[in-house]
Protein backbone atom coordinates (compact mmCIF):
# COMPACT_ATOMS: atom_id res chain seq x y z
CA UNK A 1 0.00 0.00 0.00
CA UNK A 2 1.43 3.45 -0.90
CA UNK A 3 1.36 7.05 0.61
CA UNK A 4 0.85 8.78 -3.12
CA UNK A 5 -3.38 8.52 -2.61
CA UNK A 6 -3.03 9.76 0.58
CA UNK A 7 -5.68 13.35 1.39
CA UNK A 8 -4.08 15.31 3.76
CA UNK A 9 -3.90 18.92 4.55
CA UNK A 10 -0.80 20.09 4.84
CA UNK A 11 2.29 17.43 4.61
CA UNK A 12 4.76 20.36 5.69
CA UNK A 13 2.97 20.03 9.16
CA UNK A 14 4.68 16.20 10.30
CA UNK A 15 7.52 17.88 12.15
CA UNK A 16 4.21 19.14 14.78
CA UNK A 17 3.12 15.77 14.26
CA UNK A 18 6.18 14.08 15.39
CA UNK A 19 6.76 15.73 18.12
CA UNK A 20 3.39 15.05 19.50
CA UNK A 21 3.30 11.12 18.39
CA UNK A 22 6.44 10.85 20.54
CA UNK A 23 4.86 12.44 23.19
CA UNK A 24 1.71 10.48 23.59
CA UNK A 25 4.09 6.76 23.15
CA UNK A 26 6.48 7.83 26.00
CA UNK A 27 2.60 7.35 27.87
CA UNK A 28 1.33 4.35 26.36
CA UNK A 29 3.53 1.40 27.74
CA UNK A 30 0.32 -1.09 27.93
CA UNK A 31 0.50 -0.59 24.01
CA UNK A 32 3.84 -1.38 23.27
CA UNK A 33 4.24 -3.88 25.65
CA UNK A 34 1.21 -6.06 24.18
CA UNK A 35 2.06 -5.10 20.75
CA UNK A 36 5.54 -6.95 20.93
CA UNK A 37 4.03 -9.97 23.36
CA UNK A 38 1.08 -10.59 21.29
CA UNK A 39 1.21 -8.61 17.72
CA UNK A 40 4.38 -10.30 16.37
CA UNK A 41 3.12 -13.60 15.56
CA UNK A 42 2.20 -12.61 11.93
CA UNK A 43 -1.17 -12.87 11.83
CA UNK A 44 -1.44 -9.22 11.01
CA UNK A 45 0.87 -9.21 8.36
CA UNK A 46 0.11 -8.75 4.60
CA UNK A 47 -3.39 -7.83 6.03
CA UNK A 48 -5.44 -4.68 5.22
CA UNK A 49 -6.84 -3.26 7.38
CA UNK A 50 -8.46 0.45 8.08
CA UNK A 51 -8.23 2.11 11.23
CA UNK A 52 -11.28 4.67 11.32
CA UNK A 53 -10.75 6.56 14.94
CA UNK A 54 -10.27 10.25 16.16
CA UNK A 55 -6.72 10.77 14.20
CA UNK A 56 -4.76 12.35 16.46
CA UNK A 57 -1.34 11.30 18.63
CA UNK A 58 -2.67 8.46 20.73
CA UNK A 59 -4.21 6.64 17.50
CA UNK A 60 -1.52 7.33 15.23
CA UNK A 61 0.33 5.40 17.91
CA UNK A 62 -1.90 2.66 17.14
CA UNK A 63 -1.72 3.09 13.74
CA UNK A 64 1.96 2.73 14.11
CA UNK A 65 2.16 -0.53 16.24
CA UNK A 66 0.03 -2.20 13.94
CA UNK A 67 1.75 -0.92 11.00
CA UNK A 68 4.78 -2.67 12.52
CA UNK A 69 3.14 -5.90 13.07
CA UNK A 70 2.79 -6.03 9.42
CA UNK A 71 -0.30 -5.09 8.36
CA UNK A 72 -0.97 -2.74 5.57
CA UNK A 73 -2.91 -0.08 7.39
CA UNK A 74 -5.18 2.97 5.85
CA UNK A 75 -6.40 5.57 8.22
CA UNK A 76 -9.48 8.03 8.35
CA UNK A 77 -10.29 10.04 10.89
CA UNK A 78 -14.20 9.38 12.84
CA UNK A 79 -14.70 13.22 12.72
CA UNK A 80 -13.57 15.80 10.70
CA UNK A 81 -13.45 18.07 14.15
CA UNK A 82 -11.37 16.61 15.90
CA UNK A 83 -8.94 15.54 13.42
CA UNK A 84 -5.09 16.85 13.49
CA UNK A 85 -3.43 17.75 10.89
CA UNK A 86 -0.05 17.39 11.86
CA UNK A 87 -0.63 14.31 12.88
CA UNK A 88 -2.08 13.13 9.28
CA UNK A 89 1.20 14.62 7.66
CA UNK A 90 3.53 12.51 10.55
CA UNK A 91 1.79 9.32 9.65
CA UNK A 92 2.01 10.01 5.83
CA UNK A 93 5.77 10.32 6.36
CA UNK A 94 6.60 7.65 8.17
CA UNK A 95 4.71 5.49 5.49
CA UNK A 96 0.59 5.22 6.22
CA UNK A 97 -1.62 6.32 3.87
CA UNK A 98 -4.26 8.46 5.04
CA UNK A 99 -7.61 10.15 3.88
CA UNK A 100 -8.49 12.70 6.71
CA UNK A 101 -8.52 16.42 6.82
CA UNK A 102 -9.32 18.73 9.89
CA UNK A 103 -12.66 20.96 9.04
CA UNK A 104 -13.92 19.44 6.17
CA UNK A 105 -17.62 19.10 5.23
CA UNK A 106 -19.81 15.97 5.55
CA UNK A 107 -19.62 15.56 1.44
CA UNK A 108 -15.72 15.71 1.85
CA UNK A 109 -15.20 13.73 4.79
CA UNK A 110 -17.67 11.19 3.39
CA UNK A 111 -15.59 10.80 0.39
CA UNK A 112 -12.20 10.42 2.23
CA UNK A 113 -13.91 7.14 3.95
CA UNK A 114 -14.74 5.94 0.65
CA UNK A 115 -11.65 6.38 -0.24
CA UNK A 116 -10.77 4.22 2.64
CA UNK A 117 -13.50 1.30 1.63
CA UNK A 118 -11.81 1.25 -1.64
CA UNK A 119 -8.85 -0.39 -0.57
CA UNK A 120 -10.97 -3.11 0.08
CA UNK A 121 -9.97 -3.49 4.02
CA UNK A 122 -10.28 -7.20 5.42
CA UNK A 123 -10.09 -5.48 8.76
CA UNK A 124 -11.74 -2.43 10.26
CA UNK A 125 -11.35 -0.54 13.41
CA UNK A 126 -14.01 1.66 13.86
CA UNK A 127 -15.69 4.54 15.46
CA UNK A 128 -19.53 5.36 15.31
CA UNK A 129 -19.48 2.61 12.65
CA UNK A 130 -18.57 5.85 10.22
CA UNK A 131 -16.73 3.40 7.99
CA UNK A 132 -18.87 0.52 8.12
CA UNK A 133 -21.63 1.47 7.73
CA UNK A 134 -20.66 3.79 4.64
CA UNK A 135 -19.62 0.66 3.52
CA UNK A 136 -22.79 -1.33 3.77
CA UNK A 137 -24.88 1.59 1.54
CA UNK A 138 -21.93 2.51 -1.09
CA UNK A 139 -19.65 -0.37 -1.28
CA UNK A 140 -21.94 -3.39 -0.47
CA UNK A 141 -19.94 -5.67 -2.47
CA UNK A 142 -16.58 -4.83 -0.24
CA UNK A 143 -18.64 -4.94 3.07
CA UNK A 144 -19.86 -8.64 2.36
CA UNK A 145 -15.62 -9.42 1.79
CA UNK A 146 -15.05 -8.06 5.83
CA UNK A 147 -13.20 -10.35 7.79
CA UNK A 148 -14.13 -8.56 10.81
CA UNK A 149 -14.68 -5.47 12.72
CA UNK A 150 -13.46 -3.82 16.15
CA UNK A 151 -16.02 -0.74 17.49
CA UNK A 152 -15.18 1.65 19.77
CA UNK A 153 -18.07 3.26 20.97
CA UNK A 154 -21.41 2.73 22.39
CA UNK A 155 -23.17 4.38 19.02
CA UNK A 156 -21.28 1.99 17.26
CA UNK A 157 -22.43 -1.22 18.61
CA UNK A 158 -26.02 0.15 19.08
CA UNK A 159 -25.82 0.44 15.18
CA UNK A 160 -23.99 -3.26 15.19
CA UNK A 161 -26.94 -4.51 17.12
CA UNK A 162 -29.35 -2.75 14.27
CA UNK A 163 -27.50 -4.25 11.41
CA UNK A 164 -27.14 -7.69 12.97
CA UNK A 165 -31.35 -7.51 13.64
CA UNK A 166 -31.75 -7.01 9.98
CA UNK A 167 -29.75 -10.46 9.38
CA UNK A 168 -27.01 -7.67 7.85
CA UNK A 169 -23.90 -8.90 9.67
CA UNK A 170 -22.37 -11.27 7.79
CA UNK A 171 -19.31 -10.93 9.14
CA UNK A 172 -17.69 -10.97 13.04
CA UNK A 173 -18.17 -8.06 14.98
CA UNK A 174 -16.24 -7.31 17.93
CA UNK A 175 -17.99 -4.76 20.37
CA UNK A 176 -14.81 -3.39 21.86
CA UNK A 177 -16.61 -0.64 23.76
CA UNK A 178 -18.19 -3.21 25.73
CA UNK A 179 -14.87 -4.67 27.24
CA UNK A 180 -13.57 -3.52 30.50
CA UNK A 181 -10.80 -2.33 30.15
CA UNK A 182 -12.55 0.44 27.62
CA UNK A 183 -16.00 1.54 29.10
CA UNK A 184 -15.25 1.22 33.06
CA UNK A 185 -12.17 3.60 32.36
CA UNK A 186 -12.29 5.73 29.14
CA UNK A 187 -15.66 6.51 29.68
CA UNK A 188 -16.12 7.91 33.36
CA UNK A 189 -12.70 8.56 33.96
CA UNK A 190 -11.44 9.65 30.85
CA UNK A 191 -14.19 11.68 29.18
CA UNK A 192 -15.38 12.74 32.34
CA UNK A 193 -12.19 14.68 33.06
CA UNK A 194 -11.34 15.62 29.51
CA UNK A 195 -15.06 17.13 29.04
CA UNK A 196 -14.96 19.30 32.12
CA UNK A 197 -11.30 20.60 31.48
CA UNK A 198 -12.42 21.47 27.80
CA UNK A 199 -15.46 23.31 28.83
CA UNK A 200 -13.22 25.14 31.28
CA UNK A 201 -10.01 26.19 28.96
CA UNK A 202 -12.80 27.30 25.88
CA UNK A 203 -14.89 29.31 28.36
CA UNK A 204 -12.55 30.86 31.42
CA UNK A 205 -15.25 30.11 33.99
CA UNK A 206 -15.67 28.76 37.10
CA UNK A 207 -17.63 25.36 38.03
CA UNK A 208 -18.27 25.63 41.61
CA UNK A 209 -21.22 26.70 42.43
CA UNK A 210 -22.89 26.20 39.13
CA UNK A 211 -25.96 24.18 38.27
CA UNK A 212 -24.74 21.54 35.77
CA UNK A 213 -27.85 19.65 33.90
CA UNK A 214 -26.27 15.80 32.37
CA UNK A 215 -28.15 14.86 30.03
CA UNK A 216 -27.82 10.82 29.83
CA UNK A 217 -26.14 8.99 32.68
CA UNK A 218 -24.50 6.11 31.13
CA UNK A 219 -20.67 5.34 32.07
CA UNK A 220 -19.97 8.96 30.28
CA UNK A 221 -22.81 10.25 32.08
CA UNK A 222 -21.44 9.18 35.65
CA UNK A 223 -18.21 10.43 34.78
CA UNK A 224 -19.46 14.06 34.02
CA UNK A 225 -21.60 13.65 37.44
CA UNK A 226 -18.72 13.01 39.29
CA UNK A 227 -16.48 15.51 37.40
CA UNK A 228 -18.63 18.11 37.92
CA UNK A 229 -19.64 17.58 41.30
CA UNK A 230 -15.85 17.22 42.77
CA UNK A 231 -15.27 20.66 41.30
CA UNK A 232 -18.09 22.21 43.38
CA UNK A 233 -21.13 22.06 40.85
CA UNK A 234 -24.40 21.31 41.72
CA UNK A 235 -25.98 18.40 39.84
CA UNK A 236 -29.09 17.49 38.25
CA UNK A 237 -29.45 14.35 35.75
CA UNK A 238 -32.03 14.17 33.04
CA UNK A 239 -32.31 10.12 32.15
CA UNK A 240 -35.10 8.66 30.09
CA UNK A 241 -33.83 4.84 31.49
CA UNK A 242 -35.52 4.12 35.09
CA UNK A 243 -32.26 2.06 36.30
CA UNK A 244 -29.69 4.37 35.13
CA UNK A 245 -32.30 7.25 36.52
CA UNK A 246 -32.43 5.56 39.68
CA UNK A 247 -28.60 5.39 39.75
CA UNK A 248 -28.06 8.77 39.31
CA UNK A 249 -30.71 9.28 42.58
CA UNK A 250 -28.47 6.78 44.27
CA UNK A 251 -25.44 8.42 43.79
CA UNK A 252 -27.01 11.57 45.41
CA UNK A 253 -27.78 13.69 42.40
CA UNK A 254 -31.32 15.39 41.39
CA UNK A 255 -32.71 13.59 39.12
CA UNK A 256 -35.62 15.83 36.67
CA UNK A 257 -37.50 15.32 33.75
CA UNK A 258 -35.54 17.91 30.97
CA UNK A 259 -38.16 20.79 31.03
CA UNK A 260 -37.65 20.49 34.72
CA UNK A 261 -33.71 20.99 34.71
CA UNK A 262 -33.22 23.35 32.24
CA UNK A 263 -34.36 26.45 33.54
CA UNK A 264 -32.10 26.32 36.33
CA UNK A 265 -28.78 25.09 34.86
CA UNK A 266 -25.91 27.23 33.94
CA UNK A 267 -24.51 24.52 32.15
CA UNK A 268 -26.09 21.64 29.83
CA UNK A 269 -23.58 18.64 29.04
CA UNK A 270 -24.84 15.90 26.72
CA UNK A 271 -23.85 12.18 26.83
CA UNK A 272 -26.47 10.19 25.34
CA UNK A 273 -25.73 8.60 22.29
CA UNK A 274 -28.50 9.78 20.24
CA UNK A 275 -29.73 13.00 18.56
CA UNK A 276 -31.70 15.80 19.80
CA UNK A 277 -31.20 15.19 23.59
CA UNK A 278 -31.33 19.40 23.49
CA UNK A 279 -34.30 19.25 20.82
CA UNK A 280 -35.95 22.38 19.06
CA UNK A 281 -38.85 22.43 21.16
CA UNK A 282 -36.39 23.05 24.94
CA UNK A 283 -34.67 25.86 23.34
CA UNK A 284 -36.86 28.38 24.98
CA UNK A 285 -36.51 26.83 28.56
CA UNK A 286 -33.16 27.39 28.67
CA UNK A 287 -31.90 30.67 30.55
CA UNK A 288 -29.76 33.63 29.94
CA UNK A 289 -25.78 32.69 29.70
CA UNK A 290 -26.17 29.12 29.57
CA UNK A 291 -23.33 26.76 28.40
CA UNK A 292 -24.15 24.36 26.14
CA UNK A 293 -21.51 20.91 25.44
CA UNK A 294 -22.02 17.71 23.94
CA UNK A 295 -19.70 15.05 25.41
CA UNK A 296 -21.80 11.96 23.19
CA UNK A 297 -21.36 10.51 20.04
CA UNK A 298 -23.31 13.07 17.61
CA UNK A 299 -22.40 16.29 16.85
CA UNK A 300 -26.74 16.30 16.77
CA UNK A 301 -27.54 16.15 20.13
CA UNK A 302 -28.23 19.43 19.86
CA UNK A 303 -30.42 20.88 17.87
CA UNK A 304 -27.70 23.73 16.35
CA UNK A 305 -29.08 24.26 13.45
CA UNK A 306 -32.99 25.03 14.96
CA UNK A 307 -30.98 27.31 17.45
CA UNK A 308 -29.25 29.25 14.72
CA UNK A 309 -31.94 29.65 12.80
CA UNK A 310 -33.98 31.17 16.07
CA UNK A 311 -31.45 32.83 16.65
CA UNK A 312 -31.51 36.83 16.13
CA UNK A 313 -28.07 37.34 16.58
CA UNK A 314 -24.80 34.88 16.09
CA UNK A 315 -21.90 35.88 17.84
CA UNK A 316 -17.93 34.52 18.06
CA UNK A 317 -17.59 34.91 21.30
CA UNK A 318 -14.33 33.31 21.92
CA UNK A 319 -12.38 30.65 20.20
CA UNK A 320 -14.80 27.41 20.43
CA UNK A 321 -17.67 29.02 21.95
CA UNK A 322 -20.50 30.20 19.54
CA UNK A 323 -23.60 32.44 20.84
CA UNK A 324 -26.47 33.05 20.06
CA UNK A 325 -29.13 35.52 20.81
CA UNK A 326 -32.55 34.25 21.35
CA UNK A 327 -35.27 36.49 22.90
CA UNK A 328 -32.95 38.55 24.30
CA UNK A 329 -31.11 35.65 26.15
CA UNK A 330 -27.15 35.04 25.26
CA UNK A 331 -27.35 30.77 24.94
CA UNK A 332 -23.32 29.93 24.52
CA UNK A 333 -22.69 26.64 22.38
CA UNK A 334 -19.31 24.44 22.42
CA UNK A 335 -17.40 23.83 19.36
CA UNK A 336 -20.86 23.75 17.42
CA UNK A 337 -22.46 20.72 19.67
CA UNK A 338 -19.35 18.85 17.99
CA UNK A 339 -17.49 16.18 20.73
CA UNK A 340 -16.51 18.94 23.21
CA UNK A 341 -13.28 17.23 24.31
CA UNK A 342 -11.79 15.79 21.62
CA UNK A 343 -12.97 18.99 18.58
CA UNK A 344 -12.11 21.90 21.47
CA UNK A 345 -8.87 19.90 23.13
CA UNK A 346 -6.74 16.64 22.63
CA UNK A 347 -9.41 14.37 23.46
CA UNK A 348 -9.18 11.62 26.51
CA UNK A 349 -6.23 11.40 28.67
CA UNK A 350 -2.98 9.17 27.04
CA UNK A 351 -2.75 6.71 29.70
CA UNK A 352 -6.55 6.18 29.35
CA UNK A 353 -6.29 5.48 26.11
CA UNK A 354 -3.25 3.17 26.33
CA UNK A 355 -6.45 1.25 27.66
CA UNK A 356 -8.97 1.49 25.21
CA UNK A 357 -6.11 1.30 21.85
CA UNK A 358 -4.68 -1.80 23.56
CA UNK A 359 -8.42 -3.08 23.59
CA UNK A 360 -8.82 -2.40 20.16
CA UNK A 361 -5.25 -4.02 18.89
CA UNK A 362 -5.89 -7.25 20.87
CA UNK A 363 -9.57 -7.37 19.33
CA UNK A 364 -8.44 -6.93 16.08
CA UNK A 365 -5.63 -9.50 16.61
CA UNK A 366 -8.17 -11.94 17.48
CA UNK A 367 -10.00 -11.22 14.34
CA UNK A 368 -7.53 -11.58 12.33
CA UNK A 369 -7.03 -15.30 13.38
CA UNK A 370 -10.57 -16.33 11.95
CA UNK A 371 -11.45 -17.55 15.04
CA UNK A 372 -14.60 -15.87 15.60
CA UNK A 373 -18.06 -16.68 14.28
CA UNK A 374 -19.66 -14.38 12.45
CA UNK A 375 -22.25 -11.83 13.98
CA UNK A 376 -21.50 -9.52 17.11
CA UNK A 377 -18.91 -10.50 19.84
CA UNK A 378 -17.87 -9.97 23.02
CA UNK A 379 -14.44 -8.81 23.81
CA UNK A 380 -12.81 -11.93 24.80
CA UNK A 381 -12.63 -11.90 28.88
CA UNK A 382 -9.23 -13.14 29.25
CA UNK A 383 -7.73 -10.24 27.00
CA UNK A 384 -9.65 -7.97 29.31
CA UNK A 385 -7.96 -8.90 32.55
CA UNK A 386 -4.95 -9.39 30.43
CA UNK A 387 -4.81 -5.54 29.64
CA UNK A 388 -5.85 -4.69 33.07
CA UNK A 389 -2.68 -7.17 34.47
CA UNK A 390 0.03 -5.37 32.21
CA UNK A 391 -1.49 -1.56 33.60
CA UNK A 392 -1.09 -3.07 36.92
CA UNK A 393 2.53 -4.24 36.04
CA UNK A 394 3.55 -1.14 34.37
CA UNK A 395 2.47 0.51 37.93
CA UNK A 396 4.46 -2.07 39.92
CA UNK A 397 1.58 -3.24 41.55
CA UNK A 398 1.23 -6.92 41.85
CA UNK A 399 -1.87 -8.88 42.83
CA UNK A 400 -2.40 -11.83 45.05
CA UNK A 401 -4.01 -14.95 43.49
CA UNK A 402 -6.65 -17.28 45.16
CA UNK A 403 -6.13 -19.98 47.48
CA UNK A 404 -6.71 -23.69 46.68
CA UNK A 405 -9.83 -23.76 49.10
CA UNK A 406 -10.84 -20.67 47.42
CA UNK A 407 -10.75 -21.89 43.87
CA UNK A 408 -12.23 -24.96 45.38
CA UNK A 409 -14.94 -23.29 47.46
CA UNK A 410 -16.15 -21.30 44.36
CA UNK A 411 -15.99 -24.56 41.82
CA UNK A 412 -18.24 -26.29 43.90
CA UNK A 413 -21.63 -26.33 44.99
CA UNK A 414 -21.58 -28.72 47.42
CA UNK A 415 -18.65 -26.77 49.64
């Protein structure tokens, strides 16, 4: 596979990238570590395989290790706002070819990822099934060739689940969001930190003290909550699920239908998934001032477009933060409702995902060895605690192991 087809924005830009590839790998020894141990055995190599993520530092050190393992690897980036340039140009010199551009409209970044399904990947690596399902409406005849398919998200593997319903999957499916080692870490922990320190660096303001709405308490959800809350806010959850509602009560946090919460917040954070969990019609309930973010999957789940076009006035307030004048109230909107940490900063924290990317090369490893049946997959739990092992060794922490009456004891029912 060659660099020459390769889309990029600016090749004089790899020094940048470089610099900040290096940067992110001196953080990601869970990676490396596994890459050498398990990647090496050549069942990657020769194979093609496109890696469709956020395209910045920590996945072009993905990109990288399983570039070395031998595969021939394309990349694409999962959204045009958060990809980095200088990144694109580092991987396109050090050999990868790559269709991604930061900024680019939905026409031009749909066309880079079907420039990515036309080198007829065996392999994909996904995020929001952009590629995949691209793949399944323009390039049916190279989606029914997929060997298999890694997802990183929870949108992704809802859409998984749709396509498997409509006997559409032909193909195994790994639902690498699902593992451990990816949801129970990169989602509270990481995107609950990253969101809260983006909304602070684009706006200047102070969190304690405010009202914070969450819209959605999933794993993201929780990890806004508790985000939010440790830096004084006040909380209130909006949840249309009765458990994860009920959760949120649990875990000491006012819980409120939306036209309940949004009058009083100062700041609305999405993390649901789906579109329109800010809709048209809850435009006018919200006050004077308020801070609007979407931490979820869509750059939809707020309704952007109804607001500017209610709008009377559109104002740049300050790099990232949009506002608009509605009725006389000033309603302030993050990086156009795009991913707030990963389009307005550098997404979740390394080490975090030195987690999730180490996921996502041991899934696709164990695609690659045709050992899965076709249709959608659970991570494999021994790579799971696998992963979690090497973080723990990498920390010089070591665990103790259970006792022969223990192992015993829990074998047996008769004990």
């Amino acid at each position: 596979m060659t660099t020459t087809a390769s889309r990029i924005a600016d090749p004089s830009l790899a020094a940048e990238g470089h610099r900040r590839i290096e940067w992110a790998a001196q953080h990601m020894p869970v990676l490396h570590r596994l890459a050498e141990e398990r990647l090496t055995d050549g069942s990657l190599r020769g194979r093609r395989l496109a890696v469709v993520v956020h395209l910045e530092a920590k996945t072009a050190c993905l990109v990288l290790a399983l570039r070395a393992a031998g595969a021939e690897v394309v990349a694409a980036g999962s959204n045009p706002r958060s990809t980095q340039n200088a990144v694109c140009a580092a991987l396109v010199e050090r050999g990868v070819e790559v269709h991604a551009r930061h900024g680019v409209t939905q026409a031009e970044f749909t066309e880079d990822l079907l420039a990515v399904a036309a080198t007829v990947p065996e392999l994909v690596i996904d995020d929001g099934l952009e590629l995949t399902r691209r793949m399944a409406e323009h390039a049916p005849s190279h989606y029914a060739t997929l060997a298999g398919v890694s997802e990183e998200t929870t949108t992704g593997v809802a859409r998984l689940r749709a396509l498997e319903s409509e006997g559409r999957l032909p193909f195994p499916a790994v639902a690498a969001n699902d593992a451990r080692c990816k949801h129970m870490f990169d989602n509270p922990y990481g995107t609950g930190q990253t969101t809260l320190t983006a909304l602070l660096a684009l706006t200047n303001v102070l969190a304690a003290g405010r009202e914070f709405c969450i819209v959605g308490y999933g794993w993201v959800g929780k990890g806004l909550a508790r985000a939010a809350h440790g830096l004084g806010g006040r909380i209130t959850v909006v949840e249309i699920d009765p458990v994860r509602a009920l959760t949120a009560h649990m875990d000491g946090f006012r819980v409120a239908a939306l036209a309940d919460a949004l009058p009083d917040a100062d700041v609305v954070l999405t993390a649901t998934g789906l579109i329109e969990a800010v809709p048209a019609e809850a435009l006018g309930l919200l006050r004077d001032g308020v801070l609007l973010a979407n931490a979820g999957h869509h750059d939809r789940e707020i309704d952007v477009p109804a607001l500017a076009a209610a709008a009377s006035e559109t104002v740049d307030a300050r790099p990232g933060v949009t506002t608009y004048v509605l009725d006389g109230r000033r309603i302030h909107v993050l990086v156009d409702g795009a991913l707030v940490n990963i389009a307005g900063l550098d997404g979740n924290p390394i080490e975090i995902m030195d987690l999730s990317f180490s996921v996502q090369a041991l899934s696709i490893h164990h695609l690659a060895s045709g050992a899965a049946a076709p249709g959608l997959q659970a991570f494999p739990a021994e790579l799971d605690d696998l992963i979690a092992r090497t973080k723990l060794s990498t920390l010089g922490i070591e665990l103790d192991s259970a006792s022969d009456a223990q192992r015993r004891f829990k074998e047996s029912w008769a004990v």
